[in-house]
PDB file of N, CA and C in Angstrom:
ATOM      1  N   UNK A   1     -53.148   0.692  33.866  1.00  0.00           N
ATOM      2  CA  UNK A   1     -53.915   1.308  34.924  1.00  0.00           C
ATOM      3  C   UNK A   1     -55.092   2.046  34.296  1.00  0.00           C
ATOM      4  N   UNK A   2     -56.191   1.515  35.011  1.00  0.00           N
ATOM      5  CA  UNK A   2     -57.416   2.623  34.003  1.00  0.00           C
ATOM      6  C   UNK A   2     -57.642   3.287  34.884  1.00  0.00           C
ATOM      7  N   UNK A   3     -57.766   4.479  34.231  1.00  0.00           N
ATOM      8  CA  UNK A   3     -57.746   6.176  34.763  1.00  0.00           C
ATOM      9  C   UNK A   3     -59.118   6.871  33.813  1.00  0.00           C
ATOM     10  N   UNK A   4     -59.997   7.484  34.630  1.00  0.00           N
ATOM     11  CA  UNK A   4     -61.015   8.456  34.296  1.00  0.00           C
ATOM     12  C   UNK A   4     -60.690   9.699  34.628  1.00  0.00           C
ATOM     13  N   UNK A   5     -60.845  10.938  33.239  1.00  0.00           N
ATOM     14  CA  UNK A   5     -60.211  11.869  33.546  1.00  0.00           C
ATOM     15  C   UNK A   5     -61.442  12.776  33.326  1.00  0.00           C
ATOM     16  N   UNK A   6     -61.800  13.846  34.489  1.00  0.00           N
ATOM     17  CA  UNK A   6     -63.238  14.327  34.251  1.00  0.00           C
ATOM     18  C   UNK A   6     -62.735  15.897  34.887  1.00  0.00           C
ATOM     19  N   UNK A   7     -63.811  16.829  34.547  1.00  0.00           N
ATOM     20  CA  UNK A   7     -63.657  17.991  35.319  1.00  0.00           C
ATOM     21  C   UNK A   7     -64.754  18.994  34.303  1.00  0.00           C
ATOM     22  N   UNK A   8     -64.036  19.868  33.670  1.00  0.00           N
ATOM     23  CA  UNK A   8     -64.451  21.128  32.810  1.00  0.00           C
ATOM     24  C   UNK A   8     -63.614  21.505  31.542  1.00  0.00           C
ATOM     25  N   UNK A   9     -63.940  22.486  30.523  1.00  0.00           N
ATOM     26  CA  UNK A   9     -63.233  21.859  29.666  1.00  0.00           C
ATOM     27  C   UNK A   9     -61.723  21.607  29.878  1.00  0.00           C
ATOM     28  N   UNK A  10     -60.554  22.003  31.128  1.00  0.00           N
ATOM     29  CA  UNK A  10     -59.437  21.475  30.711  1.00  0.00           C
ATOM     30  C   UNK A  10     -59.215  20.454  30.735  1.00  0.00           C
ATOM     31  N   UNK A  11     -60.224  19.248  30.814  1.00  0.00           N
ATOM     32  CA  UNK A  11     -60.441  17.862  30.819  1.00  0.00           C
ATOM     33  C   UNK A  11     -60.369  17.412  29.156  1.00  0.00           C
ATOM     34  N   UNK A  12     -60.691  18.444  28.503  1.00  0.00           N
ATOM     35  CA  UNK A  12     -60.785  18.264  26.985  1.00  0.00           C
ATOM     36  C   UNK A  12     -59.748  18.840  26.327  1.00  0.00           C
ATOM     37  N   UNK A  13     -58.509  19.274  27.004  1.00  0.00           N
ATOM     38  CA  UNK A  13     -57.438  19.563  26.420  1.00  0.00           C
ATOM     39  C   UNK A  13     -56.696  18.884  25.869  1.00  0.00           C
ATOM     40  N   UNK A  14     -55.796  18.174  24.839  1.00  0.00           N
ATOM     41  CA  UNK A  14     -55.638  17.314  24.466  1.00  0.00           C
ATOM     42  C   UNK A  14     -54.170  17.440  25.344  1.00  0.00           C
ATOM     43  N   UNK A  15     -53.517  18.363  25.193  1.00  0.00           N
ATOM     44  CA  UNK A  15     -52.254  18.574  25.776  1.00  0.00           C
ATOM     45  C   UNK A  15     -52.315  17.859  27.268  1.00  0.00           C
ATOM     46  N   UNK A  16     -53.412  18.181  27.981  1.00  0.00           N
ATOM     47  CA  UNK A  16     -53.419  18.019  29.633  1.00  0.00           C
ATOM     48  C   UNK A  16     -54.183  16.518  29.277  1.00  0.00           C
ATOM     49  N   UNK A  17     -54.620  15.937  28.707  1.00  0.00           N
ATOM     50  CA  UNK A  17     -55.184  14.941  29.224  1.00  0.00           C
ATOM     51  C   UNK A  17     -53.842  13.708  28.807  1.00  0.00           C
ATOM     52  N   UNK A  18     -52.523  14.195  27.581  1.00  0.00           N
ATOM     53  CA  UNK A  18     -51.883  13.617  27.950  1.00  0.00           C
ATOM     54  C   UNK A  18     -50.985  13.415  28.528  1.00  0.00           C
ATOM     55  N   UNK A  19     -50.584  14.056  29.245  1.00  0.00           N
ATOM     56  CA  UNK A  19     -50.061  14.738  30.426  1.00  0.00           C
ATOM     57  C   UNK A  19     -50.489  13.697  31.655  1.00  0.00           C
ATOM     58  N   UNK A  20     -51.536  13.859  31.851  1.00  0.00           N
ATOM     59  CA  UNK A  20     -52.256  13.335  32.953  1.00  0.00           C
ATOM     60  C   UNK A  20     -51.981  11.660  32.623  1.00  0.00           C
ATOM     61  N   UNK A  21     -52.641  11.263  31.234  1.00  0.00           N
ATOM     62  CA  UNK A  21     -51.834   9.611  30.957  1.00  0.00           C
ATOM     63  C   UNK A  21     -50.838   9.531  31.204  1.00  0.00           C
ATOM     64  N   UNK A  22     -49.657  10.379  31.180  1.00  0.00           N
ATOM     65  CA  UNK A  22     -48.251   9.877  31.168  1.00  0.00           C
ATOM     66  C   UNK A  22     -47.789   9.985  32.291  1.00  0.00           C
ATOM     67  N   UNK A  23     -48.351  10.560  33.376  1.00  0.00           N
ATOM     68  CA  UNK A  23     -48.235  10.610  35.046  1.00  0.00           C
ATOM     69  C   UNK A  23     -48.875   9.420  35.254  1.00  0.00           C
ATOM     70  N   UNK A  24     -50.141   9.135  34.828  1.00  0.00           N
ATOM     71  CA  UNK A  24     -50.504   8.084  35.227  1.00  0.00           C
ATOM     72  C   UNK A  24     -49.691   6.868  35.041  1.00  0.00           C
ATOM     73  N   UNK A  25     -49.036   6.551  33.764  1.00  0.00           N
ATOM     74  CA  UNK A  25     -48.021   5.192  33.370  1.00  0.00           C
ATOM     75  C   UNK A  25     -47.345   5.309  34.359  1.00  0.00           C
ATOM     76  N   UNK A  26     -46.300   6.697  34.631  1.00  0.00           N
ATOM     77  CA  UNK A  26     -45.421   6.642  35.618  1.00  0.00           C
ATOM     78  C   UNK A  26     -45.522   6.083  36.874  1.00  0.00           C
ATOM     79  N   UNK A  27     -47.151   6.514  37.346  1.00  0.00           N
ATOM     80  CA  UNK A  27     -47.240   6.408  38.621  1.00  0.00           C
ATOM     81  C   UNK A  27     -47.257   4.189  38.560  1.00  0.00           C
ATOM     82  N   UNK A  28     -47.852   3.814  37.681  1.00  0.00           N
ATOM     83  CA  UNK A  28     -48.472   2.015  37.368  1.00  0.00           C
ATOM     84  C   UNK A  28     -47.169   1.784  37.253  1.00  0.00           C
ATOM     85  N   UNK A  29     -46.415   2.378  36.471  1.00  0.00           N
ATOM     86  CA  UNK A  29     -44.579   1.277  36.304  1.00  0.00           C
ATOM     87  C   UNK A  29     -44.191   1.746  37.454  1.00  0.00           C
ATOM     88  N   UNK A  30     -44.369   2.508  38.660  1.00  0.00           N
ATOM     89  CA  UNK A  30     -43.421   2.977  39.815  1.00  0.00           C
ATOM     90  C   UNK A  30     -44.245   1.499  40.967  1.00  0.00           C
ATOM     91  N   UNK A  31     -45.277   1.363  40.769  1.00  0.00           N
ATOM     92  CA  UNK A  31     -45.972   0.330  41.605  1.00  0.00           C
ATOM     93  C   UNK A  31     -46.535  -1.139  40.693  1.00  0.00           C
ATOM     94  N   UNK A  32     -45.942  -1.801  40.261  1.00  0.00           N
ATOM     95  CA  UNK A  32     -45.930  -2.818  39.092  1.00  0.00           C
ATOM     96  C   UNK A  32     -46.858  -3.862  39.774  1.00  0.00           C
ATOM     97  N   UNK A  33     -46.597  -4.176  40.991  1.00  0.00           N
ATOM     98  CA  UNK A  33     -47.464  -5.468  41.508  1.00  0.00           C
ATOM     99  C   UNK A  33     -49.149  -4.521  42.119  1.00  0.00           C
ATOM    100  N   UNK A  34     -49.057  -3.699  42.142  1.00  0.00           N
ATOM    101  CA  UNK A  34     -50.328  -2.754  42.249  1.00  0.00           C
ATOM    102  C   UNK A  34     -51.901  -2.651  41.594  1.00  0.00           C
ATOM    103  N   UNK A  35     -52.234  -2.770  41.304  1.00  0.00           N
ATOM    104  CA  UNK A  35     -53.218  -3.091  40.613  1.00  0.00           C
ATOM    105  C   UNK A  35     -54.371  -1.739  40.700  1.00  0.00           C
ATOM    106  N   UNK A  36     -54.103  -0.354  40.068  1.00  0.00           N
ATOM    107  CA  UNK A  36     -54.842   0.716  40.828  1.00  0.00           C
ATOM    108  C   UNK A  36     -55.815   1.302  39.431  1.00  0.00           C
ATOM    109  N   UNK A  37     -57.021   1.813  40.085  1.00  0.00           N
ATOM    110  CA  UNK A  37     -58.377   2.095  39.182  1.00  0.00           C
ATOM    111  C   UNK A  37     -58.107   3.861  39.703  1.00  0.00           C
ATOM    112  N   UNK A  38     -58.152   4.760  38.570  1.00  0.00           N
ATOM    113  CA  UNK A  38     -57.783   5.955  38.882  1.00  0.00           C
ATOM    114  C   UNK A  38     -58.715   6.882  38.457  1.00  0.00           C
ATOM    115  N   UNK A  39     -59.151   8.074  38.993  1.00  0.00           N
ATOM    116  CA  UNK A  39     -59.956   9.244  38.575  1.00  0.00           C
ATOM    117  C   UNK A  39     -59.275  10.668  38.661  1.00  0.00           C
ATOM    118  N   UNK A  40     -58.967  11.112  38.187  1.00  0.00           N
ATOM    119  CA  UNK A  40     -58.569  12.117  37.986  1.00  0.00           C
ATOM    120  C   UNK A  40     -59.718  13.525  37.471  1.00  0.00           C
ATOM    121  N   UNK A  41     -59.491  14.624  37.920  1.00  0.00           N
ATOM    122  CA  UNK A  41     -60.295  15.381  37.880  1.00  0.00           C
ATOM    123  C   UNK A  41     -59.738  16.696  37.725  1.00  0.00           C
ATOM    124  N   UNK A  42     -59.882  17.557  37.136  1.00  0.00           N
ATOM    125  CA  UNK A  42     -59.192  19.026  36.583  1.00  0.00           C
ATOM    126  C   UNK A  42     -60.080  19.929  36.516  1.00  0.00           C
ATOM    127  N   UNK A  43     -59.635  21.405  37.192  1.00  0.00           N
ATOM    128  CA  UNK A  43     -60.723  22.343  36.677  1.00  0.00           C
ATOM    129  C   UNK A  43     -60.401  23.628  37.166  1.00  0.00           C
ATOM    130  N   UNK A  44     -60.803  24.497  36.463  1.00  0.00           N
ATOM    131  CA  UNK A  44     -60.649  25.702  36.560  1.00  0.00           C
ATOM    132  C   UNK A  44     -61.231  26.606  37.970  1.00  0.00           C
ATOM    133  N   UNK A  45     -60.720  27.292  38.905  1.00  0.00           N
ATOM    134  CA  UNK A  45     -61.180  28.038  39.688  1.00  0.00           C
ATOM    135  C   UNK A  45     -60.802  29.449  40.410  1.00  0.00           C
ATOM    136  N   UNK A  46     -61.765  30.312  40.321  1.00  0.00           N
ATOM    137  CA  UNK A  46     -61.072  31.188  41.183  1.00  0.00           C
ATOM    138  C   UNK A  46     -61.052  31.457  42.635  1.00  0.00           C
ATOM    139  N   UNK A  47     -59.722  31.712  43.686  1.00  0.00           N
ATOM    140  CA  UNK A  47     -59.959  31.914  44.774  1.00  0.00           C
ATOM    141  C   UNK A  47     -59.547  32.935  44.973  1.00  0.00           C
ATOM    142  N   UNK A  48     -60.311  33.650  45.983  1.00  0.00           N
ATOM    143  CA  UNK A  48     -60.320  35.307  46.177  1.00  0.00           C
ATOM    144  C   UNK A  48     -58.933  35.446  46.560  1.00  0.00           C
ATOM    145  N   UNK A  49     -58.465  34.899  47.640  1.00  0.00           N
ATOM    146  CA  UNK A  49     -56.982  34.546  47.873  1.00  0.00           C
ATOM    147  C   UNK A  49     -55.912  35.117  47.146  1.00  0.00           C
ATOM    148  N   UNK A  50     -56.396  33.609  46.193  1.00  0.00           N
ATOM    149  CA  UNK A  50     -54.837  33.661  45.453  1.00  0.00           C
ATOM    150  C   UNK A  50     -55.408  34.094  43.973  1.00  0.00           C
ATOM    151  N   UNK A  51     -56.616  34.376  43.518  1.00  0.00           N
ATOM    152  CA  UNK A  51     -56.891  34.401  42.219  1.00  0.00           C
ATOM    153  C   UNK A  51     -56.780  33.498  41.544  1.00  0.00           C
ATOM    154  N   UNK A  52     -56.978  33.271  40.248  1.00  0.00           N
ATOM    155  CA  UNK A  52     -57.231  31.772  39.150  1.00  0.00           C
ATOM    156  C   UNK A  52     -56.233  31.123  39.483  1.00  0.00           C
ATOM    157  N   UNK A  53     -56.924  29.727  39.548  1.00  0.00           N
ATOM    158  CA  UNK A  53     -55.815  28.762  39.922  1.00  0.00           C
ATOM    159  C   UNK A  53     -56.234  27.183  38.813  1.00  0.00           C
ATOM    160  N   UNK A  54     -55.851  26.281  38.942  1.00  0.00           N
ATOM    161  CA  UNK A  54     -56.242  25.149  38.166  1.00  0.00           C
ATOM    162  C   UNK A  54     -56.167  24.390  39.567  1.00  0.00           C
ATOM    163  N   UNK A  55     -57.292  23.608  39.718  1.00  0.00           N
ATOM    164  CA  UNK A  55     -57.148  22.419  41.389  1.00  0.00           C
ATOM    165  C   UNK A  55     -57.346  21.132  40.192  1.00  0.00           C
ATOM    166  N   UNK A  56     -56.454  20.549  40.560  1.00  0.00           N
ATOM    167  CA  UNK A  56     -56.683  18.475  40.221  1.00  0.00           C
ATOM    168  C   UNK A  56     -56.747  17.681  41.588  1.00  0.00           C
ATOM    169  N   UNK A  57     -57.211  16.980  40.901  1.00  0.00           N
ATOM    170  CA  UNK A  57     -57.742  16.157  42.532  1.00  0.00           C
ATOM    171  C   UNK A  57     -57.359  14.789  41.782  1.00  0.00           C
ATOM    172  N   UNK A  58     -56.965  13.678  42.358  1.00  0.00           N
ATOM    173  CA  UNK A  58     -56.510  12.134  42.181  1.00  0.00           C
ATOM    174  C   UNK A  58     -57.198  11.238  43.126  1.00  0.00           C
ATOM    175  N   UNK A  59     -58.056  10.653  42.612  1.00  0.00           N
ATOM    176  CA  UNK A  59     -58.635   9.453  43.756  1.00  0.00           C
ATOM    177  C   UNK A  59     -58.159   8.103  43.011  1.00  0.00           C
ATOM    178  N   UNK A  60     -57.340   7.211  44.061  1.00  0.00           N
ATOM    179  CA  UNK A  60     -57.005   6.208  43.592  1.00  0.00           C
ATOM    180  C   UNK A  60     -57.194   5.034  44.292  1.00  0.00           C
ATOM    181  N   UNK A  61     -57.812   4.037  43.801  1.00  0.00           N
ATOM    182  CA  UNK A  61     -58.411   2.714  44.677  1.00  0.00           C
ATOM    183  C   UNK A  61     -57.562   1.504  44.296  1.00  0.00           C
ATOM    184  N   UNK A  62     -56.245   1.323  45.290  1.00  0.00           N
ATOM    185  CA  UNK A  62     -55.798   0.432  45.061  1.00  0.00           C
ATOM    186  C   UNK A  62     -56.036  -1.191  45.471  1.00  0.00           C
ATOM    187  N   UNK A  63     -55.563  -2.064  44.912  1.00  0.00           N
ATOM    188  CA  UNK A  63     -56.274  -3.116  44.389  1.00  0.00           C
ATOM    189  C   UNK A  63     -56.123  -3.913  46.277  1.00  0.00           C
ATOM    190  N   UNK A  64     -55.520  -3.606  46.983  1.00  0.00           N
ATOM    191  CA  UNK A  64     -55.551  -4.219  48.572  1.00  0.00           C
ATOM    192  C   UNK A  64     -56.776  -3.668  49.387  1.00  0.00           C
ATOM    193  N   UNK A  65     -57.346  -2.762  48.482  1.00  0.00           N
ATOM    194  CA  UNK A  65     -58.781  -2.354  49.399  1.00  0.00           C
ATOM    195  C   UNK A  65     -58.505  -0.690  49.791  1.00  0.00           C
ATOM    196  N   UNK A  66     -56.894  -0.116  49.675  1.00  0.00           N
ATOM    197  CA  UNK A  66     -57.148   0.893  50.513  1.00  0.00           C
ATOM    198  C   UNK A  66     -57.117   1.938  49.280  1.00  0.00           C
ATOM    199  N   UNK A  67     -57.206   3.395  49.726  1.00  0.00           N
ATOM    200  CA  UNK A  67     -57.639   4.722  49.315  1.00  0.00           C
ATOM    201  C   UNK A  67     -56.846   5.991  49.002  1.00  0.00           C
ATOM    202  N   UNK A  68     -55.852   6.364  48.051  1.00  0.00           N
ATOM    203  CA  UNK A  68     -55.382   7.461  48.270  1.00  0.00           C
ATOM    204  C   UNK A  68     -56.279   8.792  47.048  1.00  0.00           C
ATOM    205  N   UNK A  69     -56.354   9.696  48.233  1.00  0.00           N
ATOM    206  CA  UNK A  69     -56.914  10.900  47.448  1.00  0.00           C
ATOM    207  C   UNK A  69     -55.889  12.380  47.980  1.00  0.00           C
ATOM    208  N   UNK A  70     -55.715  12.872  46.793  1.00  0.00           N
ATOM    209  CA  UNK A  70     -54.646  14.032  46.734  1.00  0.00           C
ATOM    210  C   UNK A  70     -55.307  14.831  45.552  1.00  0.00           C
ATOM    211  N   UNK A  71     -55.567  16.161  46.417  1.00  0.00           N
ATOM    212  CA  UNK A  71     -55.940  17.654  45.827  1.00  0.00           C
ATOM    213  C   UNK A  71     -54.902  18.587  45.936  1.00  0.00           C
ATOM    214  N   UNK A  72     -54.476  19.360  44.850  1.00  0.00           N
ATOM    215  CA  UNK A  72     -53.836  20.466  45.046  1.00  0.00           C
ATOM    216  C   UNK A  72     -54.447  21.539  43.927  1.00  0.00           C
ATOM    217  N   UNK A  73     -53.398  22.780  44.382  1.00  0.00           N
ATOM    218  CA  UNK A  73     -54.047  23.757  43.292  1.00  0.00           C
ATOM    219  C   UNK A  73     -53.005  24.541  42.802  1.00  0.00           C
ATOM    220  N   UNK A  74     -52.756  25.019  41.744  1.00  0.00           N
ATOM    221  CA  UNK A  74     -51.843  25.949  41.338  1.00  0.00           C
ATOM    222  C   UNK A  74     -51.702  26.626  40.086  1.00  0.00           C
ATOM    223  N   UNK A  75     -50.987  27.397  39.928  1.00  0.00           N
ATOM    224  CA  UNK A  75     -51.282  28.466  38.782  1.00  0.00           C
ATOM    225  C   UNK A  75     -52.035  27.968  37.519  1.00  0.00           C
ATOM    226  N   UNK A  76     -50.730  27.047  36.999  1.00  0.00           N
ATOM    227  CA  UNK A  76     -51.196  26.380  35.919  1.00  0.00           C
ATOM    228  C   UNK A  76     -51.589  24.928  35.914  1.00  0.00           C
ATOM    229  N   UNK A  77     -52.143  24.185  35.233  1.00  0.00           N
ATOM    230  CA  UNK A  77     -52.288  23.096  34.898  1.00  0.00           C
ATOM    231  C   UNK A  77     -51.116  21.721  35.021  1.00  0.00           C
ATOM    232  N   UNK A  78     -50.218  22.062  34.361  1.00  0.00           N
ATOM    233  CA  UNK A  78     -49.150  21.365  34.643  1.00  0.00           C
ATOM    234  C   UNK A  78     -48.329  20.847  35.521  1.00  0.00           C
ATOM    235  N   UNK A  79     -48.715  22.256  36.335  1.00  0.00           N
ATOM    236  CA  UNK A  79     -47.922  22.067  37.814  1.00  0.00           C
ATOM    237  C   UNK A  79     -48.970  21.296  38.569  1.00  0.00           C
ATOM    238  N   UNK A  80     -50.166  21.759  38.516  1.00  0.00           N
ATOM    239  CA  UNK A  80     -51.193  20.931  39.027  1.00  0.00           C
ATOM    240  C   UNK A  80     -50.884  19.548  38.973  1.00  0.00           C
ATOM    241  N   UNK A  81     -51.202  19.011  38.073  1.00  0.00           N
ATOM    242  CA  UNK A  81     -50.815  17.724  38.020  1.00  0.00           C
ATOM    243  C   UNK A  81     -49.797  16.994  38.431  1.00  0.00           C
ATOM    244  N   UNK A  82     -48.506  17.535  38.113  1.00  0.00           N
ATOM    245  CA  UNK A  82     -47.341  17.020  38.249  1.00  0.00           C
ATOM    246  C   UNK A  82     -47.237  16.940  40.081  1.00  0.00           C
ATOM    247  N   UNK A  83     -47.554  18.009  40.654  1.00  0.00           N
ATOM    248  CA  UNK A  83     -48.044  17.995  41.893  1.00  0.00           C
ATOM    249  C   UNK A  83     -48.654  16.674  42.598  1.00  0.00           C
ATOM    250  N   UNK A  84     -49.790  16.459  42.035  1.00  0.00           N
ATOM    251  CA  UNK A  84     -50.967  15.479  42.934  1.00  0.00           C
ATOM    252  C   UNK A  84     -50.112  14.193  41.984  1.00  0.00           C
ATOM    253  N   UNK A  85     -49.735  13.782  41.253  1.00  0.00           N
ATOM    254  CA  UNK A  85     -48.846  12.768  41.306  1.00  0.00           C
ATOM    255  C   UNK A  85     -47.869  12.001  41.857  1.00  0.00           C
ATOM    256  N   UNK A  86     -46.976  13.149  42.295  1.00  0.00           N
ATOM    257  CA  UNK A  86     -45.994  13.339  43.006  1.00  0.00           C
ATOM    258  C   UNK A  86     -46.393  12.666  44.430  1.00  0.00           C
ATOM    259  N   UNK A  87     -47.438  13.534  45.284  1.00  0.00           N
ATOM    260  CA  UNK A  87     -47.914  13.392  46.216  1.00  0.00           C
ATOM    261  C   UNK A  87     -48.559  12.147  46.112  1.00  0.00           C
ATOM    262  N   UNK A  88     -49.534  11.462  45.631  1.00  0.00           N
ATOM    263  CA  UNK A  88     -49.859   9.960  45.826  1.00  0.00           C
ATOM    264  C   UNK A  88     -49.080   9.077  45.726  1.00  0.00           C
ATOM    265  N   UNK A  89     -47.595   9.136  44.494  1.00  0.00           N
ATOM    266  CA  UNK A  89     -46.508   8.028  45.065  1.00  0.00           C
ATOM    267  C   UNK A  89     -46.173   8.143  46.076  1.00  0.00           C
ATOM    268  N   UNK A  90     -46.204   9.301  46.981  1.00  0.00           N
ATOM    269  CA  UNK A  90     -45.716   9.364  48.423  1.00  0.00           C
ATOM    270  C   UNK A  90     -46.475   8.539  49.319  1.00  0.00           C
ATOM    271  N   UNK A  91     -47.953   8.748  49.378  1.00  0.00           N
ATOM    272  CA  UNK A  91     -48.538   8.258  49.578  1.00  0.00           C
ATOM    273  C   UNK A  91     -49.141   7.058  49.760  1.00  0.00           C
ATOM    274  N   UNK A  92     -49.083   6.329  48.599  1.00  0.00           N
ATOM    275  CA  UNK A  92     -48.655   5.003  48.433  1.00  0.00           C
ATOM    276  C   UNK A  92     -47.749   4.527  49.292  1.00  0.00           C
ATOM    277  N   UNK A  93     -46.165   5.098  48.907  1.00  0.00           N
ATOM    278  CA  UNK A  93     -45.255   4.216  49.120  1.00  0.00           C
ATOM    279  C   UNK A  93     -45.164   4.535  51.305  1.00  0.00           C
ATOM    280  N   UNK A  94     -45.989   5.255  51.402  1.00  0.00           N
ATOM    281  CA  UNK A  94     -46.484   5.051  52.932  1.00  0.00           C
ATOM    282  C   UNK A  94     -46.980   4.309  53.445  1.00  0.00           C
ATOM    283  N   UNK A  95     -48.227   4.146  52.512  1.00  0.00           N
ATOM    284  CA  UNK A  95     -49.143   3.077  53.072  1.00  0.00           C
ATOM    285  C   UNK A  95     -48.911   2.155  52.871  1.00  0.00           C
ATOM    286  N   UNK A  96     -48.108   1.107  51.834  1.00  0.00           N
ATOM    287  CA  UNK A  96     -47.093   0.124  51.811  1.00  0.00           C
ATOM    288  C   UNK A  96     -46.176  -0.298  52.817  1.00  0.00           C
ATOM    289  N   UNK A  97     -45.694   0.955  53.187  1.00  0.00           N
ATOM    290  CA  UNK A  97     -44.682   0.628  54.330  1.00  0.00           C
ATOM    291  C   UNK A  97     -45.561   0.503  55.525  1.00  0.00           C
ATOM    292  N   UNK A  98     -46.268   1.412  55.916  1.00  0.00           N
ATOM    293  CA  UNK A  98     -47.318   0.947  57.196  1.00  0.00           C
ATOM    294  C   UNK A  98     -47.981  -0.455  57.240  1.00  0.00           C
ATOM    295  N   UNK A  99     -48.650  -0.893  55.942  1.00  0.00           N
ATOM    296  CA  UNK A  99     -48.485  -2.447  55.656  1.00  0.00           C
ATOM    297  C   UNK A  99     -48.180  -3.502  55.817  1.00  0.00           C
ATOM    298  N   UNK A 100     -46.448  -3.331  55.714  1.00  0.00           N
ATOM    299  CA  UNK A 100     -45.685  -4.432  55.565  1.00  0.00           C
ATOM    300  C   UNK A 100     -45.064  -4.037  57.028  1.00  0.00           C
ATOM    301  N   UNK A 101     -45.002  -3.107  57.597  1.00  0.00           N
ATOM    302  CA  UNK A 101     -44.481  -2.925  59.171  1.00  0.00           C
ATOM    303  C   UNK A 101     -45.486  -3.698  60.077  1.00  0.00           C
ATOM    304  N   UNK A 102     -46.754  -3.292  59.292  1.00  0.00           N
ATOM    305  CA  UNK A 102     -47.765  -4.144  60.426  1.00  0.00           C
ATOM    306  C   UNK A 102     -48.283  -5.696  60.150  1.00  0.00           C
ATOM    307  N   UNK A 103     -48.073  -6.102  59.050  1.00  0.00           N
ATOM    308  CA  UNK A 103     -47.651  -7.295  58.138  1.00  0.00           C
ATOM    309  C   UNK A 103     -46.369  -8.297  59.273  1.00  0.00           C
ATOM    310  N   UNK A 104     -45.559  -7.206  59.679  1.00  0.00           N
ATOM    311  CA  UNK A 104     -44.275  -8.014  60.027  1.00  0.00           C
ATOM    312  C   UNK A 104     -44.509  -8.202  61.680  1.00  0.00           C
ATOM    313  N   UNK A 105     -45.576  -7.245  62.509  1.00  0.00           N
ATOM    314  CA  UNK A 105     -45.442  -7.607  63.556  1.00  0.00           C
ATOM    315  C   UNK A 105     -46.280  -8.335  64.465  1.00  0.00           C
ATOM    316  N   UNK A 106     -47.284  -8.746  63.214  1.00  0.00           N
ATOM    317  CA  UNK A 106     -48.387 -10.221  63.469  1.00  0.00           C
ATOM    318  C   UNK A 106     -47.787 -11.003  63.557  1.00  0.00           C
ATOM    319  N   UNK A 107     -46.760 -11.879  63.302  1.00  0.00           N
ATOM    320  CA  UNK A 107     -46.206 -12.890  63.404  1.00  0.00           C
ATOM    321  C   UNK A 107     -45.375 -12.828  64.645  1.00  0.00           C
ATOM    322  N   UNK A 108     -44.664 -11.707  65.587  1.00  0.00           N
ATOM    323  CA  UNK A 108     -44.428 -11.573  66.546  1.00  0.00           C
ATOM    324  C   UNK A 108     -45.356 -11.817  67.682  1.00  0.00           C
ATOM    325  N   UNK A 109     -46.590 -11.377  67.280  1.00  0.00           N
ATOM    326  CA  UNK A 109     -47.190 -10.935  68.311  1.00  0.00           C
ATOM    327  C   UNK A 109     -48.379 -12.781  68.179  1.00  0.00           C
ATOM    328  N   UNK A 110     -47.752 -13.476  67.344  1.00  0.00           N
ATOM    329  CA  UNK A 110     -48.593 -14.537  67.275  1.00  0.00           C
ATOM    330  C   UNK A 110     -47.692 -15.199  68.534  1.00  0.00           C
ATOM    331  N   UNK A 111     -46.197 -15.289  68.085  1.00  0.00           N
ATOM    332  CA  UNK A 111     -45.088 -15.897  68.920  1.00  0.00           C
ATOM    333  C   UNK A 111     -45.538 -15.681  70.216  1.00  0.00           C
ATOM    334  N   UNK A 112     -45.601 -14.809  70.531  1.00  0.00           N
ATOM    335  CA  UNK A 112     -45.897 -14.090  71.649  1.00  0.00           C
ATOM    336  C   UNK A 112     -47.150 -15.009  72.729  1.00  0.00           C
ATOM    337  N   UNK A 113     -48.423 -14.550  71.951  1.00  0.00           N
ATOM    338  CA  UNK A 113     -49.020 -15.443  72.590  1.00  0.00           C
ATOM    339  C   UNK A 113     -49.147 -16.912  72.713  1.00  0.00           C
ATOM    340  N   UNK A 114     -48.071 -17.301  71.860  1.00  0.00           N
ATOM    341  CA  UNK A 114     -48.470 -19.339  71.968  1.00  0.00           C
ATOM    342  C   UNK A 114     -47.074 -19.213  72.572  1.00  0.00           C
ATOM    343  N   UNK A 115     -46.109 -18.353  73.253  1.00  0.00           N
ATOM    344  CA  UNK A 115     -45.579 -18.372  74.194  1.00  0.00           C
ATOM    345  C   UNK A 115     -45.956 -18.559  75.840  1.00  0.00           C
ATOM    346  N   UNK A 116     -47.237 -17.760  75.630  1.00  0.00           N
ATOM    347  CA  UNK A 116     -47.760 -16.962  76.794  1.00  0.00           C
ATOM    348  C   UNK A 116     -48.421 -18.421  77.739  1.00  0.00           C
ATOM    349  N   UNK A 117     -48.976 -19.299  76.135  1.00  0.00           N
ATOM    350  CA  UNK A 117     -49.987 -20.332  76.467  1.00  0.00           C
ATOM    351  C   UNK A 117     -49.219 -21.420  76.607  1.00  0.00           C
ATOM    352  N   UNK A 118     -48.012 -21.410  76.873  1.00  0.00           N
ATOM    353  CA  UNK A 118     -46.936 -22.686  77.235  1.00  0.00           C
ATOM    354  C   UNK A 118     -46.963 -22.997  78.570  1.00  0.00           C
TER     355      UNK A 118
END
C-alpha cells in the first residue's frame, strides 16, 4: 500500500513515521483484495479547549473509486494514530458492506422488472 506521510516535524519522527507504516500494513493485510493509495498527515496543535493535542488525519482512495477520510485528535501521537486507523477499517468494512448489499439487490430488482415485462 503506498502511503504519503506529511504534516510538521512529527512527520520526521522516526518513531511515528514507523508507527504510522505499521498501521498502514495492518490496515493493506486486513483488506488484501483492496488496492488503497494513502496520505497520512500529523501535526502538532493547540486547542484552547483541550490544550496541545497531536490531530492525524487519513485520506484513503480506494482502488473501486470510493473515499475514506478520518481525523482525530489526542494527547499524544500514538493514540492519534492508532485512533484514525482503527476508524477507517471501520469504515471501509462499511462501505464494503453497503456495496455488496447494494451489489446483491440489482439482480432482484432486474428479476423484477423482466417480470413486470412478461
Amino acid at each position: 500500500m503506498p502511503i504519503k506521510i506529511g504534516g510538521d516535524t512529527l512527520a520526521l519522527d522516526a518513531d511515528i513515521r514507523r508507527q504510522i507504516e505499521s498501521e498502514a500494513k495492518k490496515f493493506a493485510d486486513r483488506f488484501p483484495d483492496e488496492r488503497v493509495d494513502a496520505h497520512v498527515t500529523i501535526k502538532e496543535e493547540f486547542d484552547p479547549l483541550h490544550g496541545h493535542r497531536v490531530r492525524c488525519e487519513l485520506s484513503a482512495k480506494l482502488c473501486s473509486g470510493r473515499q475514506v477520510l478520518v481525523r482525530d485528535a489526542r494527547k499524544n501521537a500514538a493514540e492519534a494514530i492508532e485512533e484514525v486507523f482503527v476508524s477507517a477499517r471501520r469504515s471501509v468494512r462499511r462501505l464494503r458492506r453497503q456495496h455488496s448489499v447494494a451489489l446483491s439487490s440489482v439482480p432482484s430488482k432486474v428479476t423484477q422488472l423482466a417480470q413486470a415485462g412478461h
